[in-house]
C-alpha atoms as a PDB file:
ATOM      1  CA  UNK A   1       0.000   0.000   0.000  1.00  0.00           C
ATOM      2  CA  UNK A   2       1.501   3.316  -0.846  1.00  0.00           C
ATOM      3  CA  UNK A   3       0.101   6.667  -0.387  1.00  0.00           C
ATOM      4  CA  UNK A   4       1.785   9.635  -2.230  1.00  0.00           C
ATOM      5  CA  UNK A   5       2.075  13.776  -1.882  1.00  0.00           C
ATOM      6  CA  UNK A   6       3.292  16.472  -4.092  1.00  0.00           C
ATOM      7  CA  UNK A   7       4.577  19.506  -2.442  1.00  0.00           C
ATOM      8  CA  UNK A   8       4.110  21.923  -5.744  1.00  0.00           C
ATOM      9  CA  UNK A   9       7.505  23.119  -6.632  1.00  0.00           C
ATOM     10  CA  UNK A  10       9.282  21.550  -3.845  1.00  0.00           C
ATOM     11  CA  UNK A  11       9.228  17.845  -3.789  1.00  0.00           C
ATOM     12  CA  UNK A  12       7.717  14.555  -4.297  1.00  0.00           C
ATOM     13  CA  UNK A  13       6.773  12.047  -0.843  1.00  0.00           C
ATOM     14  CA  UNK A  14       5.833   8.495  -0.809  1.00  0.00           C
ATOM     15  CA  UNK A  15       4.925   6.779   2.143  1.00  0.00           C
ATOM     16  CA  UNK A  16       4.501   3.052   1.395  1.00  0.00           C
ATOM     17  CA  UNK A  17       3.679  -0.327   3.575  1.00  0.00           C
ATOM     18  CA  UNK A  18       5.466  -3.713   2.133  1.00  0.00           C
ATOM     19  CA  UNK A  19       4.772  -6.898   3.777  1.00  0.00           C
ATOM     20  CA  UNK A  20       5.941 -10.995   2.696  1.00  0.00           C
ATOM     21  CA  UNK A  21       4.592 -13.842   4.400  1.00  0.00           C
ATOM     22  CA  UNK A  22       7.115 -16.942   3.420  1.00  0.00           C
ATOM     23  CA  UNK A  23       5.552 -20.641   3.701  1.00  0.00           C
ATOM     24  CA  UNK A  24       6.909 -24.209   3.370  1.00  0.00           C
ATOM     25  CA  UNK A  25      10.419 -23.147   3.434  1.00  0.00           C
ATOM     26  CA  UNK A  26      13.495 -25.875   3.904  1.00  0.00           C
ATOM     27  CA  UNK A  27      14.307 -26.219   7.336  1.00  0.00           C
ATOM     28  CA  UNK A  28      16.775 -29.710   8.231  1.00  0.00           C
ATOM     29  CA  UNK A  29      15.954 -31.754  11.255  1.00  0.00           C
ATOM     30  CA  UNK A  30      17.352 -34.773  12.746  1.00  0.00           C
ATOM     31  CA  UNK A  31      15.086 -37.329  12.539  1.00  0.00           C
ATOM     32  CA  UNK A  32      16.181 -39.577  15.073  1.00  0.00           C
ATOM     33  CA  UNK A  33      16.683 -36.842  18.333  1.00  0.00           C
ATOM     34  CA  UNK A  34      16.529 -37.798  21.259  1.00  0.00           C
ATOM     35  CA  UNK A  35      13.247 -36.363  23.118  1.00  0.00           C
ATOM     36  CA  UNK A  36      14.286 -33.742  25.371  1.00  0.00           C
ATOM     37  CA  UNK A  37      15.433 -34.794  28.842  1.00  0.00           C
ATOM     38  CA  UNK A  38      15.975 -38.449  27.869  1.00  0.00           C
ATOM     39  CA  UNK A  39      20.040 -37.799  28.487  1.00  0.00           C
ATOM     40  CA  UNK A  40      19.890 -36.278  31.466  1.00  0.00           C
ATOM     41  CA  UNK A  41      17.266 -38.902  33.060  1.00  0.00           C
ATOM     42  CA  UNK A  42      18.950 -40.719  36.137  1.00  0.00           C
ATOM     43  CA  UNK A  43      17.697 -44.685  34.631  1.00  0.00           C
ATOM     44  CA  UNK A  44      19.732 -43.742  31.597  1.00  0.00           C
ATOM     45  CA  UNK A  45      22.962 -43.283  32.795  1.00  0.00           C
ATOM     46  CA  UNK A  46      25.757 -44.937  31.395  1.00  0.00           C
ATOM     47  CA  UNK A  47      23.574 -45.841  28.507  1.00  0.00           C
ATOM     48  CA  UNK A  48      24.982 -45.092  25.034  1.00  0.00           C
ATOM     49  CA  UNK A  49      22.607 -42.199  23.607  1.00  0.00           C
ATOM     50  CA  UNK A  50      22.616 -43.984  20.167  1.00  0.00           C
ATOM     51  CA  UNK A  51      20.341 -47.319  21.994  1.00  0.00           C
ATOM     52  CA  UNK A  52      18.158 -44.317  23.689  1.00  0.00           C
ATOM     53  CA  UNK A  53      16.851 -42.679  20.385  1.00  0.00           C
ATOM     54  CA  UNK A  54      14.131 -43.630  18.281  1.00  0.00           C
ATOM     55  CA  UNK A  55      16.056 -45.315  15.742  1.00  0.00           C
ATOM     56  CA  UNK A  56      18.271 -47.575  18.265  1.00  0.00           C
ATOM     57  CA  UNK A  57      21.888 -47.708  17.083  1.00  0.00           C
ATOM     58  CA  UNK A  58      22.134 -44.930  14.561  1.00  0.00           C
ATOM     59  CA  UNK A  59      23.318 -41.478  15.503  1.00  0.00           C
ATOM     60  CA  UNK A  60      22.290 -38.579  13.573  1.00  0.00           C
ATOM     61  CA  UNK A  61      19.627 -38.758  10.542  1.00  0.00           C
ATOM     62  CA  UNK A  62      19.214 -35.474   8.730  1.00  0.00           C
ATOM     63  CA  UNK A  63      15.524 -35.237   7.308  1.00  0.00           C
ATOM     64  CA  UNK A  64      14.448 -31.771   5.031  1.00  0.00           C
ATOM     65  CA  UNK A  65      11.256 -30.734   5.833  1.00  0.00           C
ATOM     66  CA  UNK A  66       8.973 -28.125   3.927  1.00  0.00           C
ATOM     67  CA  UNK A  67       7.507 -26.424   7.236  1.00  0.00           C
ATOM     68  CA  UNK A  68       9.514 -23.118   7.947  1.00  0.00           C
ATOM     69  CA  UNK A  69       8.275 -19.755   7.583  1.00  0.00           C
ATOM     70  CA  UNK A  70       8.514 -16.152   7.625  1.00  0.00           C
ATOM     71  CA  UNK A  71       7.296 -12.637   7.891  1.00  0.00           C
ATOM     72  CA  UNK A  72       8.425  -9.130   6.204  1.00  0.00           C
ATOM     73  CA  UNK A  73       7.179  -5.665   7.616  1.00  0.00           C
ATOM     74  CA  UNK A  74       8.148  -2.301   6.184  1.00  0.00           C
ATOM     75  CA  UNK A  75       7.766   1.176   6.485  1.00  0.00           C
ATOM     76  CA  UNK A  76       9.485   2.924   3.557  1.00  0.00           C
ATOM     77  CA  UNK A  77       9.092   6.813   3.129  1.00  0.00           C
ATOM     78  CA  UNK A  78      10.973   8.761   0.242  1.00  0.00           C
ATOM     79  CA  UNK A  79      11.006  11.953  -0.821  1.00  0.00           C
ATOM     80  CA  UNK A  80      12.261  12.925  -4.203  1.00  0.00           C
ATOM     81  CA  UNK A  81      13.109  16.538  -5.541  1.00  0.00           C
ATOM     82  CA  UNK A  82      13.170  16.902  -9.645  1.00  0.00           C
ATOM     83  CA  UNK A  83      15.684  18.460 -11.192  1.00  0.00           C
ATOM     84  CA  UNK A  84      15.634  22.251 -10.641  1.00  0.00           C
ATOM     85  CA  UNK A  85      18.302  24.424 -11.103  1.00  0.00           C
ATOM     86  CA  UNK A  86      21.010  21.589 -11.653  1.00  0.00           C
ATOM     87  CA  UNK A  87      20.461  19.494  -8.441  1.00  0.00           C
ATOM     88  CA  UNK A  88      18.281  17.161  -7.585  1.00  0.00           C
ATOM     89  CA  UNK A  89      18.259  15.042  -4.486  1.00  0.00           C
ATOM     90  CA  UNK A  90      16.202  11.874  -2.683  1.00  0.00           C
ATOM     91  CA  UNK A  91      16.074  10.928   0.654  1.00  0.00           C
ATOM     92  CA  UNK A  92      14.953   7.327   1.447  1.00  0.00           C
ATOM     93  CA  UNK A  93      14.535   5.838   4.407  1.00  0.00           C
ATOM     94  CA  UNK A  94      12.801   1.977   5.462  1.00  0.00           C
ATOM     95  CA  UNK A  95      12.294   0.674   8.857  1.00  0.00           C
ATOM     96  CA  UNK A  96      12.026  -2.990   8.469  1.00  0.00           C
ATOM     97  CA  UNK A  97      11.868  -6.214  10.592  1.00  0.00           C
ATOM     98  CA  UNK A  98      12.296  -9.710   9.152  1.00  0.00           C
ATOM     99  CA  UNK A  99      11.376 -12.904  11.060  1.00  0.00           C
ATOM    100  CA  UNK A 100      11.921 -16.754  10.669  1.00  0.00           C
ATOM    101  CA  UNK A 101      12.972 -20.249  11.981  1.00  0.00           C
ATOM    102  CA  UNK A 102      16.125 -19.636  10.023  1.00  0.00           C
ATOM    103  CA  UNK A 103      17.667 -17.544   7.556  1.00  0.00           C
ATOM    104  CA  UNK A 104      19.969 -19.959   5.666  1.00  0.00           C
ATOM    105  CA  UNK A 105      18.509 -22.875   3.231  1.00  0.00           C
ATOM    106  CA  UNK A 106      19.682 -25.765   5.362  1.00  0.00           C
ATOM    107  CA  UNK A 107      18.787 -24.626   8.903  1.00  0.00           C
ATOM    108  CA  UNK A 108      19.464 -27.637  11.444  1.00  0.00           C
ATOM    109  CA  UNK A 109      16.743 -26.767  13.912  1.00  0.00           C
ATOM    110  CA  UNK A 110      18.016 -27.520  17.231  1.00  0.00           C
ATOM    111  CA  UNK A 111      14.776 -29.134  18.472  1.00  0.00           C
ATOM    112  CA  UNK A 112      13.193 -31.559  15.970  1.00  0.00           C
ATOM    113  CA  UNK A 113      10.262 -32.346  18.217  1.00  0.00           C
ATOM    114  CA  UNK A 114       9.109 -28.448  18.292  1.00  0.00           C
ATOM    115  CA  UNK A 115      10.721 -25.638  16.557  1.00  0.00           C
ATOM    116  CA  UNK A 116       8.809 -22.377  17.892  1.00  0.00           C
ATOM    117  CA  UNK A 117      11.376 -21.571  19.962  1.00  0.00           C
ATOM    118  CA  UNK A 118      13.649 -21.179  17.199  1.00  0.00           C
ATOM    119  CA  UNK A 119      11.734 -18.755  15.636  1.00  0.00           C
ATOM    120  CA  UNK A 120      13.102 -15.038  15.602  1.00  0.00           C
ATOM    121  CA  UNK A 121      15.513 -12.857  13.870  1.00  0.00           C
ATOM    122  CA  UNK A 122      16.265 -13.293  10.346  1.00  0.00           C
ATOM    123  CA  UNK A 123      20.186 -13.447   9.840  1.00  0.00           C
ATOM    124  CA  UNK A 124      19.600 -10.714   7.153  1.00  0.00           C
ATOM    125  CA  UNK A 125      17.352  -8.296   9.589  1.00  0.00           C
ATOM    126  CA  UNK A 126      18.296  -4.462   8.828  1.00  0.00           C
ATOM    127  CA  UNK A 127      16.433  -2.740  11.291  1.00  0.00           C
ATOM    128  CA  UNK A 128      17.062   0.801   9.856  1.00  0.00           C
ATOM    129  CA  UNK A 129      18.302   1.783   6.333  1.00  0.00           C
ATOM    130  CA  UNK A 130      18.565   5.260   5.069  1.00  0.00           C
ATOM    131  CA  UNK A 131      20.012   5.739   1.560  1.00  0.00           C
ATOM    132  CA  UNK A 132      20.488   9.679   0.520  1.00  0.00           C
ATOM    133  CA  UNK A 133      21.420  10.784  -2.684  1.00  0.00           C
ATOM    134  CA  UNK A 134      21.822  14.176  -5.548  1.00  0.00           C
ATOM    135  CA  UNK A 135      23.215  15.213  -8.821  1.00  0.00           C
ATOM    136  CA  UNK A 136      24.177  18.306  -9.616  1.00  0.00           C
ATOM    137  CA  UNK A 137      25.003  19.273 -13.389  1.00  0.00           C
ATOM    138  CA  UNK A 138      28.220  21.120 -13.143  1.00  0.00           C
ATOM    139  CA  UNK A 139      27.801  23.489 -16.179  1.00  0.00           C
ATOM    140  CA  UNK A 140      31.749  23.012 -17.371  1.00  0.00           C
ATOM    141  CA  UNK A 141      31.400  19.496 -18.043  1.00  0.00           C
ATOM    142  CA  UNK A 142      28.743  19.830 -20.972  1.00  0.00           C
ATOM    143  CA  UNK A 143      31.823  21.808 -23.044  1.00  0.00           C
ATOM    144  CA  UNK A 144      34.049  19.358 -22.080  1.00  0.00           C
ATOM    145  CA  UNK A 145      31.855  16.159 -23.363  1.00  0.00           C
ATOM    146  CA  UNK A 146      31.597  18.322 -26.316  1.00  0.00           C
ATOM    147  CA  UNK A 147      35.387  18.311 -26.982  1.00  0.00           C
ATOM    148  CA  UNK A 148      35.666  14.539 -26.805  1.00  0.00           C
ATOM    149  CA  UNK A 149      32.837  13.754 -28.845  1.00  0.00           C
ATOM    150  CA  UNK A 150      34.351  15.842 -31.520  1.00  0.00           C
ATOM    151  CA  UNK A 151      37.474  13.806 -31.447  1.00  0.00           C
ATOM    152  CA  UNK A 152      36.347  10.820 -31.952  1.00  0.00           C
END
C-alpha cells in the first residue's frame, strides 16, 4: 500500500507499507533426536545415547522438511526533488523487521520435536536503512563532453 504527496515546486513524498509472508520453506531436522530430557534422566545413565533414540543404534539422521516460515514488515518513506536548477536530491529511508525459523537454506533446527522456539531474527534483519542521494550538473562538463565527442 503506498500513499503519495506532491509539495508543488518543492518535492515529491511516498509513504509506502510492504509486507511478505514466506511458507513451506526448507528447514533440516534430525530425525532420530533424542526427546528432550531423555540424556539427562537418572535410569539412563551410562547408557549409550545412540540405543536411547528412536532409531536404536544410529546417531544422527538429517531429514528436510517443507515447514519453515517467515514474515516481512516495512515502512518505507521517500522523498524525491526533480531536477531544478542543476540538483536534484532523494532521501529514502525503510524501517524494516524480518522474522523466521532460520535464515539460511539448510537450517538444522536444534529441536526436531518443536521448533517455535527457534523462531526469531532473520540473519539478514536491517532494522534501519537510510540511503540519501543528488546530482548536480556542473555546467563546465557539458563543453568538455563536447570536446571529446568531436574527437572521436
Amino acid at each position: 500500500m503506498t500513499v503519495e504527496h506532491e509539495f508543488t515546486n518543492f518535492a515529491v513524498f511516498t509513504l509506502s507499507y510492504v509486507g511478505r509472508r514466506g511458507l513451506h520453506q526448507e528447514q533440516l531436522i534430525n530425525r532420530n533426536q533424542l526427546q528432550p530430557g531423555t540424556a539427562i534422566d537418572p535410569a539412563n545413565r551410562g547408557v549409550n545415547p545412540d540405543a536411547l533414540r528412536p532409531f536404536r543404534g544410529f546417531s544422527i539422521i538429517n531429514e528436510a522438511r517443507n515447514d519453515g516460515s517467515s514474515n516481512y514488515h516495512s515502512l518505507q518513506a521517500n522523498v524525491k526533488r526533480r531536477l531544478t536548477k542543476g540538483t536534484l536530491f532523494g532521501v529514502a529511508y525503510t524501517w524494516s523487521k524480518s522474522l523466521d525459523f532460520g535464515s539460511a537454506t539448510g537450517t538444522s533446527q536444534p529441536n526436531a520435536y518443536d521448533n517455535r522456539n527457534f523462531y526469531g531474527p532473520s540473519d539478514f534483519d536491517t532494522r534501519h536503512v537510510l540511503v540519501i542521494n543528488y546530482v548536480w550538473d556542473i555546467k563546465y562538463g557539458n563543453s568538455m563532453s563536447n570536446v571529446f565527442a568531436r574527437a572521436y
